[in-house]
Protein backbone atom coordinates (compact mmCIF):
# COMPACT_ATOMS: atom_id res chain seq x y z
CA UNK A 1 35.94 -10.48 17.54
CA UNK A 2 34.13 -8.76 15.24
CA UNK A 3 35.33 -5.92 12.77
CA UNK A 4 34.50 -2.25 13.22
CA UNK A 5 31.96 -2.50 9.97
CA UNK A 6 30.12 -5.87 11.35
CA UNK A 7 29.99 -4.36 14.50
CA UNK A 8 28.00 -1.43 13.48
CA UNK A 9 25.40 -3.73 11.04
CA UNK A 10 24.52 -5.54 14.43
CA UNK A 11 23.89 -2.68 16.21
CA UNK A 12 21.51 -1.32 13.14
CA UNK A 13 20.13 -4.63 13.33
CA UNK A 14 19.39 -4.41 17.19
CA UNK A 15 18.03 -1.27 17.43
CA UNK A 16 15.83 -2.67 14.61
CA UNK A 17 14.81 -5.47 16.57
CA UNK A 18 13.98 -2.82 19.43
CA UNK A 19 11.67 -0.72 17.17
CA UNK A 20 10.01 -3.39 15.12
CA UNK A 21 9.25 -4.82 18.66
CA UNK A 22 7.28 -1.71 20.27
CA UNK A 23 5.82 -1.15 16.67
CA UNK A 24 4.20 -4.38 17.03
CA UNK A 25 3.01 -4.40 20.77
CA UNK A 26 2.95 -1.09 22.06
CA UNK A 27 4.01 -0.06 25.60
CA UNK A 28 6.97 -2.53 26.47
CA UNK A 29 9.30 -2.47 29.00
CA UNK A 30 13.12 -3.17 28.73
CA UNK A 31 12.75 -6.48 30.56
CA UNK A 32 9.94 -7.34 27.81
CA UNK A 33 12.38 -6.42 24.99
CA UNK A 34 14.68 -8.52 26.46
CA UNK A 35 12.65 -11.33 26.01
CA UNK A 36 11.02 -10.93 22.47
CA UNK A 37 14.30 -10.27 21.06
CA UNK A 38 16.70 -12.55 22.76
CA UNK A 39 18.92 -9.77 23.49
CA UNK A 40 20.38 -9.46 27.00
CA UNK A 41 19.85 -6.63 29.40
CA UNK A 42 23.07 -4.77 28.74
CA UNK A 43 22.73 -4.19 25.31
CA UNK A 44 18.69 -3.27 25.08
CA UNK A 45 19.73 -0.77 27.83
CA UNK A 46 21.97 0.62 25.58
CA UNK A 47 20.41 0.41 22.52
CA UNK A 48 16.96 2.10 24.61
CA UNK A 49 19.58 4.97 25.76
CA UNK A 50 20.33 5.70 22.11
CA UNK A 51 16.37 5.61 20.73
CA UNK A 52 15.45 7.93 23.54
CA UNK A 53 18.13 10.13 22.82
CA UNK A 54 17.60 10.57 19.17
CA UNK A 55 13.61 11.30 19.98
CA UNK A 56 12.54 7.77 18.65
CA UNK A 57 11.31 6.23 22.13
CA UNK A 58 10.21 7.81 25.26
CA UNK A 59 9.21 6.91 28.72
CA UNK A 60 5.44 6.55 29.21
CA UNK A 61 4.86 5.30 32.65
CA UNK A 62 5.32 2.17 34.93
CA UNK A 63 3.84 -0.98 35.61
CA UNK A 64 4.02 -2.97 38.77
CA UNK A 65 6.17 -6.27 39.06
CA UNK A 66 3.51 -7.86 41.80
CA UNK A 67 0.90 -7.38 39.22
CA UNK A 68 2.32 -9.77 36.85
CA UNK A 69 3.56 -11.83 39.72
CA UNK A 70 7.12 -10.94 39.05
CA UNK A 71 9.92 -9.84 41.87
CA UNK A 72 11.26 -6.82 41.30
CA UNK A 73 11.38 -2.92 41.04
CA UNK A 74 8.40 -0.88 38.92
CA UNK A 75 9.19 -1.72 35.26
CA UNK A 76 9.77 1.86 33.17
CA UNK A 77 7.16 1.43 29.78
CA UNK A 78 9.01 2.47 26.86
CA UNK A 79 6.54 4.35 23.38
CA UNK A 80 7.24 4.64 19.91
CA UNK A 81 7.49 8.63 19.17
CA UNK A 82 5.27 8.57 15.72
CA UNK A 83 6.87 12.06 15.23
CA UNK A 84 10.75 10.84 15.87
CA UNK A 85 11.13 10.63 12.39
CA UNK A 86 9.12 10.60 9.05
CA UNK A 87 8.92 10.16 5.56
CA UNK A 88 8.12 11.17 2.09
CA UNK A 89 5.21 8.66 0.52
CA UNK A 90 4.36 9.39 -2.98
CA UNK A 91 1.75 8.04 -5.29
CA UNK A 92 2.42 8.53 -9.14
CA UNK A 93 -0.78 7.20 -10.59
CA UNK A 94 -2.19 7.54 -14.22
CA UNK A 95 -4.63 10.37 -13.58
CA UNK A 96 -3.55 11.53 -10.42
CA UNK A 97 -0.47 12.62 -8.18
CA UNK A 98 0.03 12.67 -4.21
CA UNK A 99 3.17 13.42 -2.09
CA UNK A 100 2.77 13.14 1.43
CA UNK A 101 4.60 12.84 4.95
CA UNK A 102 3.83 10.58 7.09
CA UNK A 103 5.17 9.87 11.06
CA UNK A 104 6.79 6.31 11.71
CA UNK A 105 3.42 4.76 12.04
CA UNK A 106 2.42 5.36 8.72
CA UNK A 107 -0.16 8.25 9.66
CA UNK A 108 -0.33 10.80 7.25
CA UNK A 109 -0.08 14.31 8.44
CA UNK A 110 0.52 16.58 4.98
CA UNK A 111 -0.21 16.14 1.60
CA UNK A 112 -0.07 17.70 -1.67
CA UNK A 113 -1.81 16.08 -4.97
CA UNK A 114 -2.14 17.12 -8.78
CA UNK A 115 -4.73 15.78 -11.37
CA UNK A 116 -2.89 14.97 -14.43
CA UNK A 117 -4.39 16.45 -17.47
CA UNK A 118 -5.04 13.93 -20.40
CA UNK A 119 -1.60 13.02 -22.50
CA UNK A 120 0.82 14.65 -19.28
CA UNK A 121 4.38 13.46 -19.54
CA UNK A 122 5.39 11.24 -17.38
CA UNK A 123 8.76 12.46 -16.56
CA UNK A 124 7.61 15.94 -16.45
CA UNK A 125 4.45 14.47 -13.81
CA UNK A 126 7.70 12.82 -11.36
CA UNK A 127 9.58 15.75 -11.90
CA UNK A 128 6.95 17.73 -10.25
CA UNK A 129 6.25 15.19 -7.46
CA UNK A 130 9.53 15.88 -6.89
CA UNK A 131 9.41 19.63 -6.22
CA UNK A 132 6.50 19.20 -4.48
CA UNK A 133 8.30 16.71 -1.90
CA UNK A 134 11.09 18.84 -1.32
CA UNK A 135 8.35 21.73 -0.86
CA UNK A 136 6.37 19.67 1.48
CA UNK A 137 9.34 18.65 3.60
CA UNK A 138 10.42 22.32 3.94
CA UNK A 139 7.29 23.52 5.22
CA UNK A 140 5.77 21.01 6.93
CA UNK A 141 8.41 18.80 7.96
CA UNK A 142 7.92 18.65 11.74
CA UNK A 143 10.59 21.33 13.51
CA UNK A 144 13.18 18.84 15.69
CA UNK A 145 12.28 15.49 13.49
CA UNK A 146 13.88 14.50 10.75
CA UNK A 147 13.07 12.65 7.22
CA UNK A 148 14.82 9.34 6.97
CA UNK A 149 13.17 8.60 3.42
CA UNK A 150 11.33 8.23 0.42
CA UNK A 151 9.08 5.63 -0.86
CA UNK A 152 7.15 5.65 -3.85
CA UNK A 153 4.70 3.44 -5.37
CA UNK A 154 4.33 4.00 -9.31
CA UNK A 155 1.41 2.40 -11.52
CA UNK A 156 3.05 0.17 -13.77
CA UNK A 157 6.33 -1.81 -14.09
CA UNK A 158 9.08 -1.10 -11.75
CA UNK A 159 12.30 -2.10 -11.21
CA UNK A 160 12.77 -1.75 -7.65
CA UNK A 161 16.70 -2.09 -7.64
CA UNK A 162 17.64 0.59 -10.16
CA UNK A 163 14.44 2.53 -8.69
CA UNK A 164 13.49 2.98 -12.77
CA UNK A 165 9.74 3.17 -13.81
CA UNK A 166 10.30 0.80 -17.12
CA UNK A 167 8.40 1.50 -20.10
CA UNK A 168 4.51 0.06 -20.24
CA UNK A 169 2.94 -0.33 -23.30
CA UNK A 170 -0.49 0.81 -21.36
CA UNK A 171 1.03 3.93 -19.66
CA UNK A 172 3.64 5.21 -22.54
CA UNK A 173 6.71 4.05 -23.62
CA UNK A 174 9.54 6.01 -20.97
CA UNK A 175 11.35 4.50 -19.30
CA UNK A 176 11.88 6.60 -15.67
CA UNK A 177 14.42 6.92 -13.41
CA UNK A 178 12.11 7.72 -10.18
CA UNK A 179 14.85 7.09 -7.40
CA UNK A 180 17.33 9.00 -8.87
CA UNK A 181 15.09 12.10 -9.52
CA UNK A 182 13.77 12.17 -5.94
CA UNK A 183 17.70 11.40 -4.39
CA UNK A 184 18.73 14.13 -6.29
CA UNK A 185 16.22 16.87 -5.54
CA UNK A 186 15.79 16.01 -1.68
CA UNK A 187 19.63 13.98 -0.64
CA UNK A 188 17.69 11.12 0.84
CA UNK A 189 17.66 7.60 0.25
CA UNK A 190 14.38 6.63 -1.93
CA UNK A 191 12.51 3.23 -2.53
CA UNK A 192 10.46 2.45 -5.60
CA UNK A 193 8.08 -0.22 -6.20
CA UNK A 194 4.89 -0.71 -8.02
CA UNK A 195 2.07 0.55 -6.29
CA UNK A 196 -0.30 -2.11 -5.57
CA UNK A 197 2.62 -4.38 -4.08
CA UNK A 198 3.86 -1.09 -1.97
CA UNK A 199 -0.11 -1.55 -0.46
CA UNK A 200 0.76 -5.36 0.25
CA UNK A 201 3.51 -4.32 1.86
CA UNK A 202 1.67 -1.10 3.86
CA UNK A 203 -1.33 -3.32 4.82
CA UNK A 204 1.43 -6.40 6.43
CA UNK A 205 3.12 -3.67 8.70
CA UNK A 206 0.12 -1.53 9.55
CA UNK A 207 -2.83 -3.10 8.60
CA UNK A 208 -4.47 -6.94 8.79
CA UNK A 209 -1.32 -8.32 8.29
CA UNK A 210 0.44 -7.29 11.38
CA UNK A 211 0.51 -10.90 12.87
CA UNK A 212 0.14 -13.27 10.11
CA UNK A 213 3.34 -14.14 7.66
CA UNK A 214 1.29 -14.75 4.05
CA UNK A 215 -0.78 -12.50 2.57
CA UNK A 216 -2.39 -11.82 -0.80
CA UNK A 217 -3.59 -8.11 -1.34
CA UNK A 218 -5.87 -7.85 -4.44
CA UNK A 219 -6.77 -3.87 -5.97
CA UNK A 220 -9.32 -3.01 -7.77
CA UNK A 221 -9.98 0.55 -9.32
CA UNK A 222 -8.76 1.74 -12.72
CA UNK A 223 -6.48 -1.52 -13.09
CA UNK A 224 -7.17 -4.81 -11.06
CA UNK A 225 -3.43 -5.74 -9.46
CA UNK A 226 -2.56 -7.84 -6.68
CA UNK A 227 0.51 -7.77 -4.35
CA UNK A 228 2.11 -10.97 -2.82
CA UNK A 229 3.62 -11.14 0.76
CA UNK A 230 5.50 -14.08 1.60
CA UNK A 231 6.94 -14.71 4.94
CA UNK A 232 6.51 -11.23 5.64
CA UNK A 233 8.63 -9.79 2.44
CA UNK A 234 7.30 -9.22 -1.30
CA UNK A 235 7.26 -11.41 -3.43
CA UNK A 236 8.14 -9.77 -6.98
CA UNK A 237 8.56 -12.22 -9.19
CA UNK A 238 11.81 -12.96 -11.57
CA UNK A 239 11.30 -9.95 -13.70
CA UNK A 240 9.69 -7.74 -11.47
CA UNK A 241 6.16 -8.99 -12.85
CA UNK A 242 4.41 -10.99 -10.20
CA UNK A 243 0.56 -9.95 -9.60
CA UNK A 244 -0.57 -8.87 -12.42
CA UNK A 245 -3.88 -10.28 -11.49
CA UNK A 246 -5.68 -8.10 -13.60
CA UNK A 247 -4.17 -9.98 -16.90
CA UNK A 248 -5.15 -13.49 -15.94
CA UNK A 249 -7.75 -14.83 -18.05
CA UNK A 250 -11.21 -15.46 -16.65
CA UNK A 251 -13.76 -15.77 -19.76
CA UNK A 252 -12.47 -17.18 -22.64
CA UNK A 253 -14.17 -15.02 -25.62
CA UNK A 254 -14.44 -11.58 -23.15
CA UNK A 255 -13.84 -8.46 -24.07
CA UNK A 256 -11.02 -7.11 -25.49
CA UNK A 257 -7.97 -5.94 -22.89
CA UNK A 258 -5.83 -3.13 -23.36
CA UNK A 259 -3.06 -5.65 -23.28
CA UNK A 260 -4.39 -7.40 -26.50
CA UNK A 261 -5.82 -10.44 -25.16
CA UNK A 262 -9.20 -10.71 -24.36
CA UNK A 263 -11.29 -12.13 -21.17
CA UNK A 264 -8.24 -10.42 -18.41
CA UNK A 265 -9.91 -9.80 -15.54
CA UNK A 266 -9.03 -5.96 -15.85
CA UNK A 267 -11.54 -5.66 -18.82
CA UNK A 268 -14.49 -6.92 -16.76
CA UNK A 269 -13.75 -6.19 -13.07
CA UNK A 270 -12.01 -2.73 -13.43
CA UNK A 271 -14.26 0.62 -13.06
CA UNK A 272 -13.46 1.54 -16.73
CA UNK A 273 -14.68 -1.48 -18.17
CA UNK A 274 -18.02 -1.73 -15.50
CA UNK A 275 -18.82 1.81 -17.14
CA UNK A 276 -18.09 0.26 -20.57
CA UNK A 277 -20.55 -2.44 -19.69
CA UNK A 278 -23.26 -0.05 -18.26
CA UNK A 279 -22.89 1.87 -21.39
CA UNK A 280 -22.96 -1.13 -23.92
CA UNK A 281 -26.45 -2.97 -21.80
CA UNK A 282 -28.48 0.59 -21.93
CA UNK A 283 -28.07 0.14 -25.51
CA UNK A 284 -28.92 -3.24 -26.39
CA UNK A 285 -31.78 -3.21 -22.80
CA UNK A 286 -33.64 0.19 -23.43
CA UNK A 287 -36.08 -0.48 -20.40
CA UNK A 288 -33.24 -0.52 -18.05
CA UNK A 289 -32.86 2.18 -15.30
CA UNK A 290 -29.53 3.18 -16.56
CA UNK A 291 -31.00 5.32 -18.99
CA UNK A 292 -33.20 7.65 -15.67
CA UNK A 293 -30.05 7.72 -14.00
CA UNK A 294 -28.25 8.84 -17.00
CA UNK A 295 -30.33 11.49 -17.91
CA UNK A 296 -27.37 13.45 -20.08
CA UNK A 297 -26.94 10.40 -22.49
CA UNK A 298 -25.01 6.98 -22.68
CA UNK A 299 -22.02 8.53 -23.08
CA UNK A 300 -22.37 9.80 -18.77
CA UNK A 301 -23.26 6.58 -17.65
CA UNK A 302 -20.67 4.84 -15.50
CA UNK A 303 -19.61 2.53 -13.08
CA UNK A 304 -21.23 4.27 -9.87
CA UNK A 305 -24.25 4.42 -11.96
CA UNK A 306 -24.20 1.02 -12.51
CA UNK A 307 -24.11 0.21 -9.10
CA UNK A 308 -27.25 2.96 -8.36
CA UNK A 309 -29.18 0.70 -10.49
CA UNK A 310 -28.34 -2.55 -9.16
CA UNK A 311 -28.71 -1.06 -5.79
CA UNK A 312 -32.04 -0.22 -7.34
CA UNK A 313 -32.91 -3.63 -8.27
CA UNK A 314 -32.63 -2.73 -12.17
CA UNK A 315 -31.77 -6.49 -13.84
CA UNK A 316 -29.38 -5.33 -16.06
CA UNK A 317 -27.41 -3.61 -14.02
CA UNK A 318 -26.91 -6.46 -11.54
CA UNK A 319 -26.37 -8.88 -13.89
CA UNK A 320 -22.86 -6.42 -15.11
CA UNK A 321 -22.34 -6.61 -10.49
CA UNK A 322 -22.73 -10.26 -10.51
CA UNK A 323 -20.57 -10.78 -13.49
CA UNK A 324 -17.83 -8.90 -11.64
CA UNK A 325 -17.84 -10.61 -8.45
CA UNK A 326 -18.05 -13.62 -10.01
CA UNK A 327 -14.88 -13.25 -12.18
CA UNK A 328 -13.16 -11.86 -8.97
CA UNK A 329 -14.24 -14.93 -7.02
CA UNK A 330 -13.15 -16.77 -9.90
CA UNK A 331 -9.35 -15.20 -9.74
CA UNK A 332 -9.21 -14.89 -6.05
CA UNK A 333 -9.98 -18.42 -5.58
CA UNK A 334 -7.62 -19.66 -8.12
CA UNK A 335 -4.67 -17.44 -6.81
CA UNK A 336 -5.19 -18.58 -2.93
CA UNK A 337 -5.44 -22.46 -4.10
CA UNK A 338 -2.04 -21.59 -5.68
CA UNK A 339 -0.51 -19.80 -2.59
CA UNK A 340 -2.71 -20.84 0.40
CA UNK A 341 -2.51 -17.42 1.95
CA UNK A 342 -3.48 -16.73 5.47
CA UNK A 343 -5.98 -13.98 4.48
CA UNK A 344 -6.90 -12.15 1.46
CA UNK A 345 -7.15 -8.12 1.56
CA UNK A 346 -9.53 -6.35 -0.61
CA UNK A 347 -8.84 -2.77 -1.33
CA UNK A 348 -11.44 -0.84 -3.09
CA UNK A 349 -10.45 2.25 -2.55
CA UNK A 350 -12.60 4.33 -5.79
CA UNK A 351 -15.86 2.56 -4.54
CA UNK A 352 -18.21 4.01 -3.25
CA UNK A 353 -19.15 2.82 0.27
CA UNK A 354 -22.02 1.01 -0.67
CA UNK A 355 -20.69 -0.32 -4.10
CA UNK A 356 -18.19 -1.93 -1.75
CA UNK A 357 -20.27 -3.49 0.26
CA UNK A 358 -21.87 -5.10 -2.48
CA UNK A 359 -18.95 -6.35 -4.34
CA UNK A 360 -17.73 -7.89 -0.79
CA UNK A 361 -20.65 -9.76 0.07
CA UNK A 362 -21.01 -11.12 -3.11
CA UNK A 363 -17.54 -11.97 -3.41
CA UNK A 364 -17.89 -13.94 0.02
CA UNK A 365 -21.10 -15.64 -0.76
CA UNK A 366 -19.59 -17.16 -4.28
CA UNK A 367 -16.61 -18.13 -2.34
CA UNK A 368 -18.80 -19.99 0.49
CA UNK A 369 -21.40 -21.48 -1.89
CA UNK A 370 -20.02 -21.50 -5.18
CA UNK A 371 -16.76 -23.77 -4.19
CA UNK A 372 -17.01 -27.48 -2.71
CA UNK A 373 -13.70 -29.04 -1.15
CA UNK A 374 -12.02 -28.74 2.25
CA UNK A 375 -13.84 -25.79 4.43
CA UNK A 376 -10.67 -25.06 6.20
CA UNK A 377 -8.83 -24.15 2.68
CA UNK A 378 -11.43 -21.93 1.71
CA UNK A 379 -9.48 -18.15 1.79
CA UNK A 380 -10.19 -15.92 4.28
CA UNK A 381 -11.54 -12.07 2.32
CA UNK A 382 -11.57 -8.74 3.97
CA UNK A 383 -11.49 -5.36 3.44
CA UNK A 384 -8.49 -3.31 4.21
CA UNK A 385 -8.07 -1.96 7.14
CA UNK A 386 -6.44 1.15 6.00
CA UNK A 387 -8.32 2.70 4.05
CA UNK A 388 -8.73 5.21 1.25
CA UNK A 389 -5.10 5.86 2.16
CA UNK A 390 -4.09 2.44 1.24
CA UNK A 391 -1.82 4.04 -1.49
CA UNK A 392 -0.23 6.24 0.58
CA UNK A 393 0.73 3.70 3.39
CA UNK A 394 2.20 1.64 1.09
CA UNK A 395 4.70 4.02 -0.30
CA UNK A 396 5.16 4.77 3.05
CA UNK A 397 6.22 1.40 4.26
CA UNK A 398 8.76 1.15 1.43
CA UNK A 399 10.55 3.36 3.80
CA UNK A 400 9.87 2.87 6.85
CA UNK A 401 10.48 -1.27 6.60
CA UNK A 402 13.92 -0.53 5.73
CA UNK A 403 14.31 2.48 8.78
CA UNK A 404 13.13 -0.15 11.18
CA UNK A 405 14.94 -3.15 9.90
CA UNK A 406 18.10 -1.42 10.01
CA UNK A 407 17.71 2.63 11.84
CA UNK A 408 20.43 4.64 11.17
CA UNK A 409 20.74 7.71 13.89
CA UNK A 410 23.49 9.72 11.83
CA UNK A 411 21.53 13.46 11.21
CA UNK A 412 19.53 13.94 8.52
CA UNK A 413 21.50 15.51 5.20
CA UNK A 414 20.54 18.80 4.36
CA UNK A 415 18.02 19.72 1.71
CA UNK A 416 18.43 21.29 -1.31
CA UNK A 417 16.59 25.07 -1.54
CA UNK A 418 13.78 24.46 -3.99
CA UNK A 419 13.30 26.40 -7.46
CA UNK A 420 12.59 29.65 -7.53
CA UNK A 421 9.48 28.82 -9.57
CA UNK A 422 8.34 26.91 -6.25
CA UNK A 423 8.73 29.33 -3.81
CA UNK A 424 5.12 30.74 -2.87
């Protein structure tokens, strides 16, 4: 027989099961649950009686037994309620802020974001988040839902136990204790992991990755980062350090890194360093187009200029594209030979739409061309499916995976009042 306590983790378990299942497929009914989960009928009744009670399934319909050449009654379709529940996702970048709440499926439906001004704190940029969370759940926390979480994807190094942002010689030396500050100013349970392996993680449950197991997601914007998924779960590495793509070596005698060495991918294929390039060429090539489309000076031009004059046709400029994809090719390649993913995510996010259309196809043509071997091992590249929002997700998920995995139906604790300084 088992205890009181194990009797209650299988039940969080089932009703996990239950949910993960209709996240996956849609409309099921309880005979389908029964078999994708191996769970008899008593039980999934039960379990369905509870999730429709607490607003986190409803009924949606029938379909017929004769149509699937089955005996037996209309079968009742059960839906995920998006709306059930929610939770807090929150983005602490290095020049920019966003809180938002998003419904079980990972749609956003608020928001609230910050620039951060040149030299901000860092603990005084969380602590903020943090009032604006609390803010954000108060007034537009949907009336009869409730929050079951927070996630929160940080630039930087994490430690996801503790929930601590650990000091980075590239972002400042603090060392942040992110989960405690958000517990504490909303009473709910919060999740903290870097932010490019929260997207791995966002773009698995809600994105490409919804029915493959392996998955390498690699981002590109101000830093160059890439998140591992393994058997559906993160890989993180034993000190919290795994994917730091953007710090693998791709030219030998490159430019200098902010991390001391030089040739890391982040100093060629990031957007600071393409606008460093752009900048450095229209000095050395004064024919090039960069200078027209920089009309203000060399100090203006940057990496969306760049691209305009590649686009163009402007030598230069697509000779700084070219190098980029290449060196991504380079890394990409390397990385899935090492893992043997079954896809590869792009998420490039700050491009421009065109600029990532160009980076892509290159990307896939040095990938088909550029590499001899075995055609079948050659990695599979896409763009996210999610979006501009990629960020977002992924803090998201850090919540919602562990709501699903294990949903507890216990009412939500109450909120603290915010700060008077808050109140509009």
């Amino acid at each position: 027989m088992l205890g009181g306590r194990s009797h209650a983790l299988v039940r969080l378990h089932n009703r996990g099961i239950v949910l993960q299942a209709i996240l996956q497929h849609g409309r099921l009914s309880r005979r389908d649950l029964c078999g994708l989960s191996s769970l008899s009928p008593a039980p999934v009744t039960n379990i369905v009686r509870e999730l429709i009670d607490s607003s986190l399934l409803y009924e949606i319909g029938t379909r017929d037994s004769a149509t699937l050449g089955k005996v037996g009654r209309r079968q009742v379709l059960l839906e995920l309620n998006p709306m059930g529940a929610y939770v807090v996702a929150v983005h602490l970048g290095v020049q920019r802020q966003v809180v938002a709440l998003a419904d079980l499926r990972a749609n956003v439906f608020a928001r609230w974001s910050q620039s951060l001004a040149s030299g901000t704190s860092r603990q005084a940029a969380a602590q903020e988040a943090c009032e604006a969370a609390r803010r954000l759940v108060q007034e537009r926390g949907p009336v009869g839902s409730r929050c079951v979480g927070i996630g929160v994807g940080v630039v930087g190094a994490v430690d996801p136990d503790s929930g601590v942002s650990e000091p980075d010689p590239q972002l400042g030396g603090e060392s942040i204790p992110i989960g405690h500050m958000f517990e504490q100013a909303l009473g709910l349970p919060t999740f903290v992991e870097n932010n490019v392996r929260a997207m791995a993680l966002g773009e698995t449950w809600f994105g490409h990755g919804r029915n493959i197991d392996n998955l390498l997601l690699v981002y590109v914007s101000s830093v160059v980062g890439c998140g591992i998924v393994t058997d559906r779960r993160l890989y993180r590495g034993n000190h919290y350090g795994a994917g730091k793509l953007g710090h693998v070596i791709v030219e030998e005698s490159g430019p200098r890194c902010s991390c001391g060495n030089r040739g890391c991918l982040e100093a060629i294929a990031a957007l600071p360093a393409i606008s460093a390039a752009g900048r450095e060429a229209s000095v050395q090539h004064e024919e090039t187009l960069l200078h027209q489309l920089a009309p203000a000076g060399v100090d203006f031009i940057s990496y969306s200029t760049v691209f305009e004059a590649a686009a163009l046709g402007d030598r230069t400029a697509i000779r700084i594209v070219d190098r980029v994809a290449d060196r991504l090719a380079l890394a990409i390649w390397n990385l899935s030979r090492v893992l043997d993913p079954d896809l590869v995510v792009l998420a490039l996010s700050s491009f421009a739409d065109r600029d990532r259309g160009l980076i892509m196809s290159k990307i896939e043509e040095i990938i088909t061309t550029g590499f001899l071997g075995n055609a079948a091992e050659r990695p599979v590249i896409v763009e996210t499916a999610i979006g501009d929002d990629i960020g977002l997700v992924g803090a998201a998920t850090l919540a919602l995976e562990r709501f699903f995995r294990a949903p507890c139906l216990v009412p939500e604790t109450a909120l603290k009042q915010p700060s008077a300084a808050l109140v509009p």
